[in-house]
PDB file of N, CA and C in Angstrom:
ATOM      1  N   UNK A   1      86.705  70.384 132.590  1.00  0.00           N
ATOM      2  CA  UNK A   1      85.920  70.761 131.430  1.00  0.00           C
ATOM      3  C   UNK A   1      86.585  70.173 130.188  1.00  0.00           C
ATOM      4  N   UNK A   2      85.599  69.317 129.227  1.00  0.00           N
ATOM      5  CA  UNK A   2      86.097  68.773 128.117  1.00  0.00           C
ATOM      6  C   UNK A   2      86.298  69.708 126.511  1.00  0.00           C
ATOM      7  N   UNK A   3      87.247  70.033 126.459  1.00  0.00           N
ATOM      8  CA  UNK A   3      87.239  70.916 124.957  1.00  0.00           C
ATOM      9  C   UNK A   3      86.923  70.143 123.790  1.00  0.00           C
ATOM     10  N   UNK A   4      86.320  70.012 122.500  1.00  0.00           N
ATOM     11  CA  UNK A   4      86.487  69.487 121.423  1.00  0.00           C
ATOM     12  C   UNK A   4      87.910  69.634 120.842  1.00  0.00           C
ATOM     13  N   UNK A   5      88.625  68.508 120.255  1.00  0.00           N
ATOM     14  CA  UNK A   5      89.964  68.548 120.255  1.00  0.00           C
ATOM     15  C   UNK A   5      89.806  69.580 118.735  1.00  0.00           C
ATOM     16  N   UNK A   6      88.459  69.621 118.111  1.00  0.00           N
ATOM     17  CA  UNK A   6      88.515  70.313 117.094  1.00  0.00           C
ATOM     18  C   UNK A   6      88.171  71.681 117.052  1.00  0.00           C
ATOM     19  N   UNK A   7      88.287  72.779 118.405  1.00  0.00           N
ATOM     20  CA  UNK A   7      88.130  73.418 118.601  1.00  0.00           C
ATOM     21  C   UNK A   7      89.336  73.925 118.990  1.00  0.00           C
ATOM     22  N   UNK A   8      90.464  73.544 118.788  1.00  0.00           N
ATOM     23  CA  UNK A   8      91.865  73.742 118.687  1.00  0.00           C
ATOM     24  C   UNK A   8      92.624  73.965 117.378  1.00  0.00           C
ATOM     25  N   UNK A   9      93.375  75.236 116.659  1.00  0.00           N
ATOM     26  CA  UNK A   9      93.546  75.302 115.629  1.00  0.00           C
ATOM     27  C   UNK A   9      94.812  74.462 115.677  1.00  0.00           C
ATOM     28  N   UNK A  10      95.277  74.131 116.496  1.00  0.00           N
ATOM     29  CA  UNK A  10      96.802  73.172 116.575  1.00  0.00           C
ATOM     30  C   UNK A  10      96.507  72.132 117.680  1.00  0.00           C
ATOM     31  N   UNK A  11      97.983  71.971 117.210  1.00  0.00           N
ATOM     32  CA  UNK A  11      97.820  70.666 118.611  1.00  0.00           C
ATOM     33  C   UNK A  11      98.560  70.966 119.702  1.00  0.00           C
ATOM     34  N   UNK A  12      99.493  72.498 119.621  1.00  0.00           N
ATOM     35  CA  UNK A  12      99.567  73.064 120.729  1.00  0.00           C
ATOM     36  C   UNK A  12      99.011  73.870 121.864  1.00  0.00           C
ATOM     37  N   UNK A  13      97.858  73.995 121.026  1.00  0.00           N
ATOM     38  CA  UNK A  13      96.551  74.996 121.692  1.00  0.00           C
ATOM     39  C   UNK A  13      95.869  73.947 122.276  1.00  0.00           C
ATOM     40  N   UNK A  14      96.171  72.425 122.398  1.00  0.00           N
ATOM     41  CA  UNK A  14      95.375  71.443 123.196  1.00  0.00           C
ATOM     42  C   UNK A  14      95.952  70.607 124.174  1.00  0.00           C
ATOM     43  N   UNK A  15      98.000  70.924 123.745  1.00  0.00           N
ATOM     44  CA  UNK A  15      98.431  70.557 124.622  1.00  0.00           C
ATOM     45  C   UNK A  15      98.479  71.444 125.843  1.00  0.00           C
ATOM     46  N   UNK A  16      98.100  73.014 124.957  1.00  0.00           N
ATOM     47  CA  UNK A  16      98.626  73.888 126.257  1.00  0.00           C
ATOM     48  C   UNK A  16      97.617  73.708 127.028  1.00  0.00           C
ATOM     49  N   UNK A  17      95.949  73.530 126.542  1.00  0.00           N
ATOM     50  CA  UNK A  17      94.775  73.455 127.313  1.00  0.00           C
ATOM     51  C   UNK A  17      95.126  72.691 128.414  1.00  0.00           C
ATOM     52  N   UNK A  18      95.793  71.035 128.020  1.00  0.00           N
ATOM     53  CA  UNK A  18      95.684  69.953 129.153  1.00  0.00           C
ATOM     54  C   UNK A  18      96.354  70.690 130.418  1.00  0.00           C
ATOM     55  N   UNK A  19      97.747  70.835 129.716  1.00  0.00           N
ATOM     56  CA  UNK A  19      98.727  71.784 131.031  1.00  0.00           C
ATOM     57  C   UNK A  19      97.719  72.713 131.992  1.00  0.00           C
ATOM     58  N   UNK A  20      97.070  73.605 131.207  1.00  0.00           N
ATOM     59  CA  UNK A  20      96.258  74.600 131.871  1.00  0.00           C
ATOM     60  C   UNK A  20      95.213  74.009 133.199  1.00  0.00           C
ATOM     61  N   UNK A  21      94.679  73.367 132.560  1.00  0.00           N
ATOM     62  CA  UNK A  21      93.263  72.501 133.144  1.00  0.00           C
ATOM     63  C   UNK A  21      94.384  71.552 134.151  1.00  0.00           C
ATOM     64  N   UNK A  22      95.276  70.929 134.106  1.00  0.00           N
ATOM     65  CA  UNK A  22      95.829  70.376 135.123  1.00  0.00           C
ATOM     66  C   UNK A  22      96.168  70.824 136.037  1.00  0.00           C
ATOM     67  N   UNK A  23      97.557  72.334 135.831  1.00  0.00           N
ATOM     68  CA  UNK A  23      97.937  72.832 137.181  1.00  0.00           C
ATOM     69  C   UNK A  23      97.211  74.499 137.387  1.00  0.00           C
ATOM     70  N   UNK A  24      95.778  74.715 136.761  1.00  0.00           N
ATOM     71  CA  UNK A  24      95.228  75.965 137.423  1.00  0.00           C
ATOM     72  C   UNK A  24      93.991  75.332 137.616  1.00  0.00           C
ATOM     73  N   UNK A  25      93.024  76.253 138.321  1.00  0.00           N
ATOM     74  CA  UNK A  25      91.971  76.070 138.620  1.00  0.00           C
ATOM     75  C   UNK A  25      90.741  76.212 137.381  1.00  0.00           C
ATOM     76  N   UNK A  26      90.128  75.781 137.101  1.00  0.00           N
ATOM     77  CA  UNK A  26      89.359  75.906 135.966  1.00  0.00           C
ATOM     78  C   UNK A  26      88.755  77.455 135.319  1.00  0.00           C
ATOM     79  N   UNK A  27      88.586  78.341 136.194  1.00  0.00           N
ATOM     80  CA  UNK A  27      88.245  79.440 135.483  1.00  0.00           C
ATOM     81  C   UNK A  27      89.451  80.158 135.102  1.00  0.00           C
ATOM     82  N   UNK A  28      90.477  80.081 135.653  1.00  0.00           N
ATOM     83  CA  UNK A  28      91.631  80.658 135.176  1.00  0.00           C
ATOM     84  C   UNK A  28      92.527  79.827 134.274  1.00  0.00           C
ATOM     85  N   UNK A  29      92.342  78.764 133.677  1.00  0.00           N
ATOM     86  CA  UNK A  29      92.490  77.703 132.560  1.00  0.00           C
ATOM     87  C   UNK A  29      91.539  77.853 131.539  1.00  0.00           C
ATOM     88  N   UNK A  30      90.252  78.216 131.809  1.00  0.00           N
ATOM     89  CA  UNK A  30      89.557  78.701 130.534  1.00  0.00           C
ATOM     90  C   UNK A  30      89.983  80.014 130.030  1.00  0.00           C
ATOM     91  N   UNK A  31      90.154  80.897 131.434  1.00  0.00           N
ATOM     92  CA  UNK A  31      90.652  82.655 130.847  1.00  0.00           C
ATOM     93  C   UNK A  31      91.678  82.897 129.626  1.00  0.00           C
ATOM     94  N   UNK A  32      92.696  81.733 130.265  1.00  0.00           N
ATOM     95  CA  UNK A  32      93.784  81.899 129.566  1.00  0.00           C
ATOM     96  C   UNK A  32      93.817  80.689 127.903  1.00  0.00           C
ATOM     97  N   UNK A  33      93.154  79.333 127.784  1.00  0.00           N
ATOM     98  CA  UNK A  33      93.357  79.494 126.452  1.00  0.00           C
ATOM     99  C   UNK A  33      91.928  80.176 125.415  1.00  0.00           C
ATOM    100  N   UNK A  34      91.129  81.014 126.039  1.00  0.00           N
ATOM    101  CA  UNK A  34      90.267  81.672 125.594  1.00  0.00           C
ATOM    102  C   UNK A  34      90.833  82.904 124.921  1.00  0.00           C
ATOM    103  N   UNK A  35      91.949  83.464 126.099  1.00  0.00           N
ATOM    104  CA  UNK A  35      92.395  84.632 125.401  1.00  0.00           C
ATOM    105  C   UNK A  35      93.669  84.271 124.583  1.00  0.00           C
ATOM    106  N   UNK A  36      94.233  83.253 124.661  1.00  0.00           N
ATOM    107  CA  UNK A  36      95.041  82.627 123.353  1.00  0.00           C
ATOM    108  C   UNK A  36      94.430  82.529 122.220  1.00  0.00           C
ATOM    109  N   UNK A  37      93.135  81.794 122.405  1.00  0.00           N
ATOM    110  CA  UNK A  37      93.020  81.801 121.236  1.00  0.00           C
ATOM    111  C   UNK A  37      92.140  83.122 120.653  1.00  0.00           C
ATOM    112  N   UNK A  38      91.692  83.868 121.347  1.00  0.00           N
ATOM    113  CA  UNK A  38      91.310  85.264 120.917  1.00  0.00           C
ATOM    114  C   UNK A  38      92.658  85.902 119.944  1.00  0.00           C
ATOM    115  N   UNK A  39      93.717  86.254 120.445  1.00  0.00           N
ATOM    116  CA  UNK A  39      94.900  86.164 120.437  1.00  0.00           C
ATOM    117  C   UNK A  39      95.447  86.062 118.806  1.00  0.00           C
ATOM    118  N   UNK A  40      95.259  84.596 119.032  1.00  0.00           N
ATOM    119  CA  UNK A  40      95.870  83.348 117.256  1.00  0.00           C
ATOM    120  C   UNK A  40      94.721  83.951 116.480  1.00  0.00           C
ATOM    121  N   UNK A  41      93.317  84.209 116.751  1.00  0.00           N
ATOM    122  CA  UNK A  41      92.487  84.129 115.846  1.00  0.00           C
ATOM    123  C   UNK A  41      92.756  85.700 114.989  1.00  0.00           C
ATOM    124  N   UNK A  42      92.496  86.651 116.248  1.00  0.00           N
ATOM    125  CA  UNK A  42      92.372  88.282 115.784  1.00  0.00           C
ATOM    126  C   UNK A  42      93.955  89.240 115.279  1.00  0.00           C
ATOM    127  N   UNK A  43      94.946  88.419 116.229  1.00  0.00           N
ATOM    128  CA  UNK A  43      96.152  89.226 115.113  1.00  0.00           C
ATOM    129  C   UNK A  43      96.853  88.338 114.560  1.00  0.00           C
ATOM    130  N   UNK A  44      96.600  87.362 114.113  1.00  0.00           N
ATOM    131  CA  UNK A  44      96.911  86.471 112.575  1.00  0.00           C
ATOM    132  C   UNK A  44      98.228  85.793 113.121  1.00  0.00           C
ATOM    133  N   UNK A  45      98.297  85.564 114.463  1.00  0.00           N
ATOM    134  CA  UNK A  45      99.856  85.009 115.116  1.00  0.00           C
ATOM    135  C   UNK A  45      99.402  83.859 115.525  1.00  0.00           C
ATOM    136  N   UNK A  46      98.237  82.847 114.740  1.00  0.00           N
ATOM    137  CA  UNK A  46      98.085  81.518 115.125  1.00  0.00           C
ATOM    138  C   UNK A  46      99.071  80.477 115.077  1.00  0.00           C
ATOM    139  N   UNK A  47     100.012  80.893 113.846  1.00  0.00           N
ATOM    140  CA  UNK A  47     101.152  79.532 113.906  1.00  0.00           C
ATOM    141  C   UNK A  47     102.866  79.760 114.629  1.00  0.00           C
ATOM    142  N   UNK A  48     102.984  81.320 115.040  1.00  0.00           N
ATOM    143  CA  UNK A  48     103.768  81.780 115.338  1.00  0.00           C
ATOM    144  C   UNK A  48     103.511  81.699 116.801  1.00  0.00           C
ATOM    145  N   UNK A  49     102.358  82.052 117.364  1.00  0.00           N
ATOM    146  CA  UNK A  49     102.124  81.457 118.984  1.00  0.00           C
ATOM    147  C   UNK A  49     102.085  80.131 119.445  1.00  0.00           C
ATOM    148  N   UNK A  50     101.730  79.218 117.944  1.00  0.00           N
ATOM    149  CA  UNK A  50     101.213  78.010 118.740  1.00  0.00           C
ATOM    150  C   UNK A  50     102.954  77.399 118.860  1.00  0.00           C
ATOM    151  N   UNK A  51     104.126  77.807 118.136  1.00  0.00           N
ATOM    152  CA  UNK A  51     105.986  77.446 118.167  1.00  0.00           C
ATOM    153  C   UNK A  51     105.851  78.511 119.685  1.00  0.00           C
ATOM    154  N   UNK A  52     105.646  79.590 119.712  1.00  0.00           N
ATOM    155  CA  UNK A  52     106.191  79.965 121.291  1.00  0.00           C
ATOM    156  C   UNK A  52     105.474  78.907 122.178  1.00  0.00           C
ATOM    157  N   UNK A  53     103.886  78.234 122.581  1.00  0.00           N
ATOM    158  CA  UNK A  53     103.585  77.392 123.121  1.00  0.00           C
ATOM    159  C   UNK A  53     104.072  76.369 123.115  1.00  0.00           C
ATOM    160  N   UNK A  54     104.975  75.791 121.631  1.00  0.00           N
ATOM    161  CA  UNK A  54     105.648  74.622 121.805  1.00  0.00           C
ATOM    162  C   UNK A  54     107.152  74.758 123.253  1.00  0.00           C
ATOM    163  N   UNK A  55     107.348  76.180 122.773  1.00  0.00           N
ATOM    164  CA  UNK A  55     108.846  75.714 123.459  1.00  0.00           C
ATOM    165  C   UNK A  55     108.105  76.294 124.738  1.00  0.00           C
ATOM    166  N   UNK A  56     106.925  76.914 125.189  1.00  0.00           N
ATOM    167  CA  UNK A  56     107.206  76.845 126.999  1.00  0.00           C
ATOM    168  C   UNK A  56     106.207  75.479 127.216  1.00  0.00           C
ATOM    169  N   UNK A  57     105.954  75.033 126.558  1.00  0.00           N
ATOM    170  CA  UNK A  57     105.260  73.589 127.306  1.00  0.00           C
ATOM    171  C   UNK A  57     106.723  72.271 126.902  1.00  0.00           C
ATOM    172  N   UNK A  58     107.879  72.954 126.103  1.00  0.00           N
ATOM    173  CA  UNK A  58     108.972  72.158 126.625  1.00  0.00           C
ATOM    174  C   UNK A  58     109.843  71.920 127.754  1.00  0.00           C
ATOM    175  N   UNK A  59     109.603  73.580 127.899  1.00  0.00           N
ATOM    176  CA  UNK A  59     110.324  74.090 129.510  1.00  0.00           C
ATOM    177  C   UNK A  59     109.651  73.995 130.564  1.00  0.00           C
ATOM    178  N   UNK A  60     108.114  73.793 130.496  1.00  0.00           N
ATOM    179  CA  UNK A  60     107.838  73.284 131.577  1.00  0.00           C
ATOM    180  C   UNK A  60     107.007  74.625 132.271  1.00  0.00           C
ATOM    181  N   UNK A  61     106.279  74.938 131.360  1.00  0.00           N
ATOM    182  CA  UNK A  61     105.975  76.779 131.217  1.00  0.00           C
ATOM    183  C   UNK A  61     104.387  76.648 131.188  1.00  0.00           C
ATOM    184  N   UNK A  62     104.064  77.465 131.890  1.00  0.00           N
ATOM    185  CA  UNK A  62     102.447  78.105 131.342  1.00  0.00           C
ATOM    186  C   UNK A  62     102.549  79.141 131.078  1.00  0.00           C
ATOM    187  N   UNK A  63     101.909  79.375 129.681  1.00  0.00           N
ATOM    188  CA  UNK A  63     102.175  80.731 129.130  1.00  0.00           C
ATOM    189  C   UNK A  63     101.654  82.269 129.771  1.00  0.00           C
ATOM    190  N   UNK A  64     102.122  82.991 129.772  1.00  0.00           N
ATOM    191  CA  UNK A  64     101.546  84.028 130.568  1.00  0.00           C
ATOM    192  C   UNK A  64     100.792  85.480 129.056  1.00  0.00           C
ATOM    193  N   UNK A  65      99.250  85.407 129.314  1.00  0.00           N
ATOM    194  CA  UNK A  65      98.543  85.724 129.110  1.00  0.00           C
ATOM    195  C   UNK A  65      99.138  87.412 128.231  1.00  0.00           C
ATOM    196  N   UNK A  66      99.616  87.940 129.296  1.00  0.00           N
ATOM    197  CA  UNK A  66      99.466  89.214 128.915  1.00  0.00           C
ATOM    198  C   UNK A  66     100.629  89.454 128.638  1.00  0.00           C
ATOM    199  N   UNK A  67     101.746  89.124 128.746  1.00  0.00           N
ATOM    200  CA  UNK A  67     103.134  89.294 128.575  1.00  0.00           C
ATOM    201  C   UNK A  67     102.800  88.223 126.927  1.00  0.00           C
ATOM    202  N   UNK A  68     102.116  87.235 126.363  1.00  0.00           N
ATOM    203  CA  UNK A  68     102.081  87.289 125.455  1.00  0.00           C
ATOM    204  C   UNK A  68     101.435  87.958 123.801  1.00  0.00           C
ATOM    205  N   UNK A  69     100.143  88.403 124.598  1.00  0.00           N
ATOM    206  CA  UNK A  69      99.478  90.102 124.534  1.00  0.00           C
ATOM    207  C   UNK A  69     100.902  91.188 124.037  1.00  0.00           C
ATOM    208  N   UNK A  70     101.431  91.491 125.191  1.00  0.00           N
ATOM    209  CA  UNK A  70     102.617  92.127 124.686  1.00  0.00           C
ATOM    210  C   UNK A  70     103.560  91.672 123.440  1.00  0.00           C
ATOM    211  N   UNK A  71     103.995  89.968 123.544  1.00  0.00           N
ATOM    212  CA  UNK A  71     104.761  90.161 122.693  1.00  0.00           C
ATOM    213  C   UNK A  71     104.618  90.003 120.957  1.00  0.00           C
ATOM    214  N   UNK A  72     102.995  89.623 120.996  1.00  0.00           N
ATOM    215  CA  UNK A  72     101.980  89.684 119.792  1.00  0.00           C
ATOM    216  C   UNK A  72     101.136  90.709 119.164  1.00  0.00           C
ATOM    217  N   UNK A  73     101.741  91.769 120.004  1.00  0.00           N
ATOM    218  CA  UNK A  73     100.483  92.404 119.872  1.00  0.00           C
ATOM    219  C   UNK A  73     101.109  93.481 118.084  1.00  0.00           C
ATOM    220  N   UNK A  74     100.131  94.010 117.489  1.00  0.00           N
ATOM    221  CA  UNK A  74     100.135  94.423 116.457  1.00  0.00           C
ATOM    222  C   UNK A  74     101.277  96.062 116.664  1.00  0.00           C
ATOM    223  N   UNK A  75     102.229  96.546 115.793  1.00  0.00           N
ATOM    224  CA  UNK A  75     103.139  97.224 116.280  1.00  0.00           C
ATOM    225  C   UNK A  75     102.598  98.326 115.313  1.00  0.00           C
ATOM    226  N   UNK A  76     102.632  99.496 115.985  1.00  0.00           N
ATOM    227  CA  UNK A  76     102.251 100.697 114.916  1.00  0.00           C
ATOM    228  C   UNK A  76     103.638 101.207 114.476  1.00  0.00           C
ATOM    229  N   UNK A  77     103.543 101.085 113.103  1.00  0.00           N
ATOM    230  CA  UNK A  77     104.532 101.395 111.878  1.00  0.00           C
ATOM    231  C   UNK A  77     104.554 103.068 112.254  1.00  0.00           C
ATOM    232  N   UNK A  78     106.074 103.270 111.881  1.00  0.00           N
ATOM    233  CA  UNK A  78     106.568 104.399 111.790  1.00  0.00           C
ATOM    234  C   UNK A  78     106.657 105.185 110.034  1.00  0.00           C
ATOM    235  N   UNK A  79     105.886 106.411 110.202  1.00  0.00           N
ATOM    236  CA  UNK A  79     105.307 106.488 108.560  1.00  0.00           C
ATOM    237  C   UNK A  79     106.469 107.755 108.807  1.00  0.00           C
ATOM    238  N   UNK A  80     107.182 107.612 107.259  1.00  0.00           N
ATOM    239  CA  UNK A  80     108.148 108.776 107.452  1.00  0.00           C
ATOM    240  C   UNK A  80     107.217 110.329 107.054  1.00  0.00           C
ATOM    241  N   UNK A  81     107.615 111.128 107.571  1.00  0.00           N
ATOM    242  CA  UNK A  81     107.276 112.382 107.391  1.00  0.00           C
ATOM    243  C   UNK A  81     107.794 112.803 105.882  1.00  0.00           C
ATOM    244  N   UNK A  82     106.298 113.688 105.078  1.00  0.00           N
ATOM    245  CA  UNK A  82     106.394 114.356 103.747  1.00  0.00           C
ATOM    246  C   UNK A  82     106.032 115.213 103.813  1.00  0.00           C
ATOM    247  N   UNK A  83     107.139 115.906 103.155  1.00  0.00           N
ATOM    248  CA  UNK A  83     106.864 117.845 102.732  1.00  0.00           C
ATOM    249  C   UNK A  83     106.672 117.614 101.457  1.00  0.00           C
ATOM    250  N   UNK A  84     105.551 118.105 100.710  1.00  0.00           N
ATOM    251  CA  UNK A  84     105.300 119.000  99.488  1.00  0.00           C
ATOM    252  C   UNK A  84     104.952 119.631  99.657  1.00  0.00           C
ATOM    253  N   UNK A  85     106.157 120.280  98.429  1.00  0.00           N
ATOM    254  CA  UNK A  85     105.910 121.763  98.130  1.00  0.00           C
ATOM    255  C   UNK A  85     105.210 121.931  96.912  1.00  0.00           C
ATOM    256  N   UNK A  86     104.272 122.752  96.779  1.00  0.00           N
ATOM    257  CA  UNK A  86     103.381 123.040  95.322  1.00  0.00           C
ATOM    258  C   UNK A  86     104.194 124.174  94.915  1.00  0.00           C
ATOM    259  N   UNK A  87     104.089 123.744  93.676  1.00  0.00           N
ATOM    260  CA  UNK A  87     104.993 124.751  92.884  1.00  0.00           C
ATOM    261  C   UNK A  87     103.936 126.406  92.305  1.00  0.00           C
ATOM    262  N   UNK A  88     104.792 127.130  92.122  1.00  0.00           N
ATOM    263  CA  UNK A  88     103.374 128.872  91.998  1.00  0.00           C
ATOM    264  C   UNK A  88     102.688 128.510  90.925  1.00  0.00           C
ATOM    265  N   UNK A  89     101.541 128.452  90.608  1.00  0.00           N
ATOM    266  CA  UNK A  89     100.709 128.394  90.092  1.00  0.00           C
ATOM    267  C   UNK A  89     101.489 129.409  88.624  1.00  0.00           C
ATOM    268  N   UNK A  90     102.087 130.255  88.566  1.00  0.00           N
ATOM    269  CA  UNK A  90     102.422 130.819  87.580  1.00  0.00           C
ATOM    270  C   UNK A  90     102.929 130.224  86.636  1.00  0.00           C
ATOM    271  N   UNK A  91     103.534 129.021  87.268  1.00  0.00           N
ATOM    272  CA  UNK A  91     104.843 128.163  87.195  1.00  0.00           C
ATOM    273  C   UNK A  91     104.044 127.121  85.699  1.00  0.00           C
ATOM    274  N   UNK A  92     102.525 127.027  86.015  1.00  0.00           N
ATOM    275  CA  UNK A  92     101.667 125.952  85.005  1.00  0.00           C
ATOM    276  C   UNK A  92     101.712 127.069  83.674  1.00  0.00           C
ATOM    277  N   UNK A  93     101.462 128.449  83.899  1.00  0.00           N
ATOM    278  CA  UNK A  93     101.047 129.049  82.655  1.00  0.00           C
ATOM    279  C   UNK A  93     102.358 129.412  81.743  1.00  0.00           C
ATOM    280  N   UNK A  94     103.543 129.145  82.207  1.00  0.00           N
ATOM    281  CA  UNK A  94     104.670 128.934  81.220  1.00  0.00           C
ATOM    282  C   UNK A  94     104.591 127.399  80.515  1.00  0.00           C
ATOM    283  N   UNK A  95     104.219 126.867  80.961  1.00  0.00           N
ATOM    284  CA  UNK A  95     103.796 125.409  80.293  1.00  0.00           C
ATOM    285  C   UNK A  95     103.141 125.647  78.555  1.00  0.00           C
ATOM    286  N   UNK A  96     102.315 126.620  79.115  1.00  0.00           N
ATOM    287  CA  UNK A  96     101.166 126.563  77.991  1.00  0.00           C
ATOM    288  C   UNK A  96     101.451 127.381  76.871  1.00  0.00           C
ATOM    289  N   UNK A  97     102.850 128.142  76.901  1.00  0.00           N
ATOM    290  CA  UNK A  97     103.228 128.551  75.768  1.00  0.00           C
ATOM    291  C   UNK A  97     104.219 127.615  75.298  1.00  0.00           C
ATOM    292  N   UNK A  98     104.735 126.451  75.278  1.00  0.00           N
ATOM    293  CA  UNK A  98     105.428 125.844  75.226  1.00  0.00           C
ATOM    294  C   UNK A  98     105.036 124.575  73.815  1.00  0.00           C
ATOM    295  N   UNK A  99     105.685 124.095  73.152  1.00  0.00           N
ATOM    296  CA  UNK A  99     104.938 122.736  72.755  1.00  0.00           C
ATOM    297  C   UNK A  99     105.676 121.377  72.918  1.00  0.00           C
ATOM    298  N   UNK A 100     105.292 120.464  73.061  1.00  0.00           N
ATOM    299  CA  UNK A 100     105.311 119.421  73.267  1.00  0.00           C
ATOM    300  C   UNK A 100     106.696 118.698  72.382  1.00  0.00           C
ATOM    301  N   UNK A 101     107.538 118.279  72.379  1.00  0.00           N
ATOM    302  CA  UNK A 101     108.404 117.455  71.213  1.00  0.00           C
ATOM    303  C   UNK A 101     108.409 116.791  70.801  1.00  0.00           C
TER     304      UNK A 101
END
């Protein structure tokens, strides 16, 4: 199957295609740079995946799908815990005898 080379946001997303389409079988070479590029497109890790694709198509690597899922995937932030305390309401009507300086 022929990709448009412009249907590649890099030129690692076309080297990884060739790799793919060479040593898998075609539906499992489309699965996988389909869900790459699902991937680059939806959590904003297009130029940061397409350097991990550089170095496993140096090593001689096909990238693995879901283990890169894992290591892209969006991380839920740890929100620190807040106590307020409201102060007694009594606390405003000493205000109001007060004036300003």
């Amino acid at each position: 199957m022929r990709f448009e080379t412009s249907c590649f946001p890099r030129e690692a997303y076309r080297r990884t295609w060739e790799q793919l389409e060479a040593r898998l079988t075609q539906r499992e070479a489309c699965k996988i740079i389909v869900g790459l590029l699902e991937l680059a497109a939806l959590d904003g890790v297009e130029a940061v995946l397409a350097a991990r694709l550089n170095a496993l198509l140096v090593d001689g690597k096909l990238p693995d799908l879901q283990a890169l899922r894992e290591e892209f995937a969006p991380r839920l932030a740890d929100c620190p815990i807040v106590n307020v305390e409201s102060p007694p309401v009594s606390s405003y009507d000493d205000l109001l005898g007060k004036e300003v300086a």
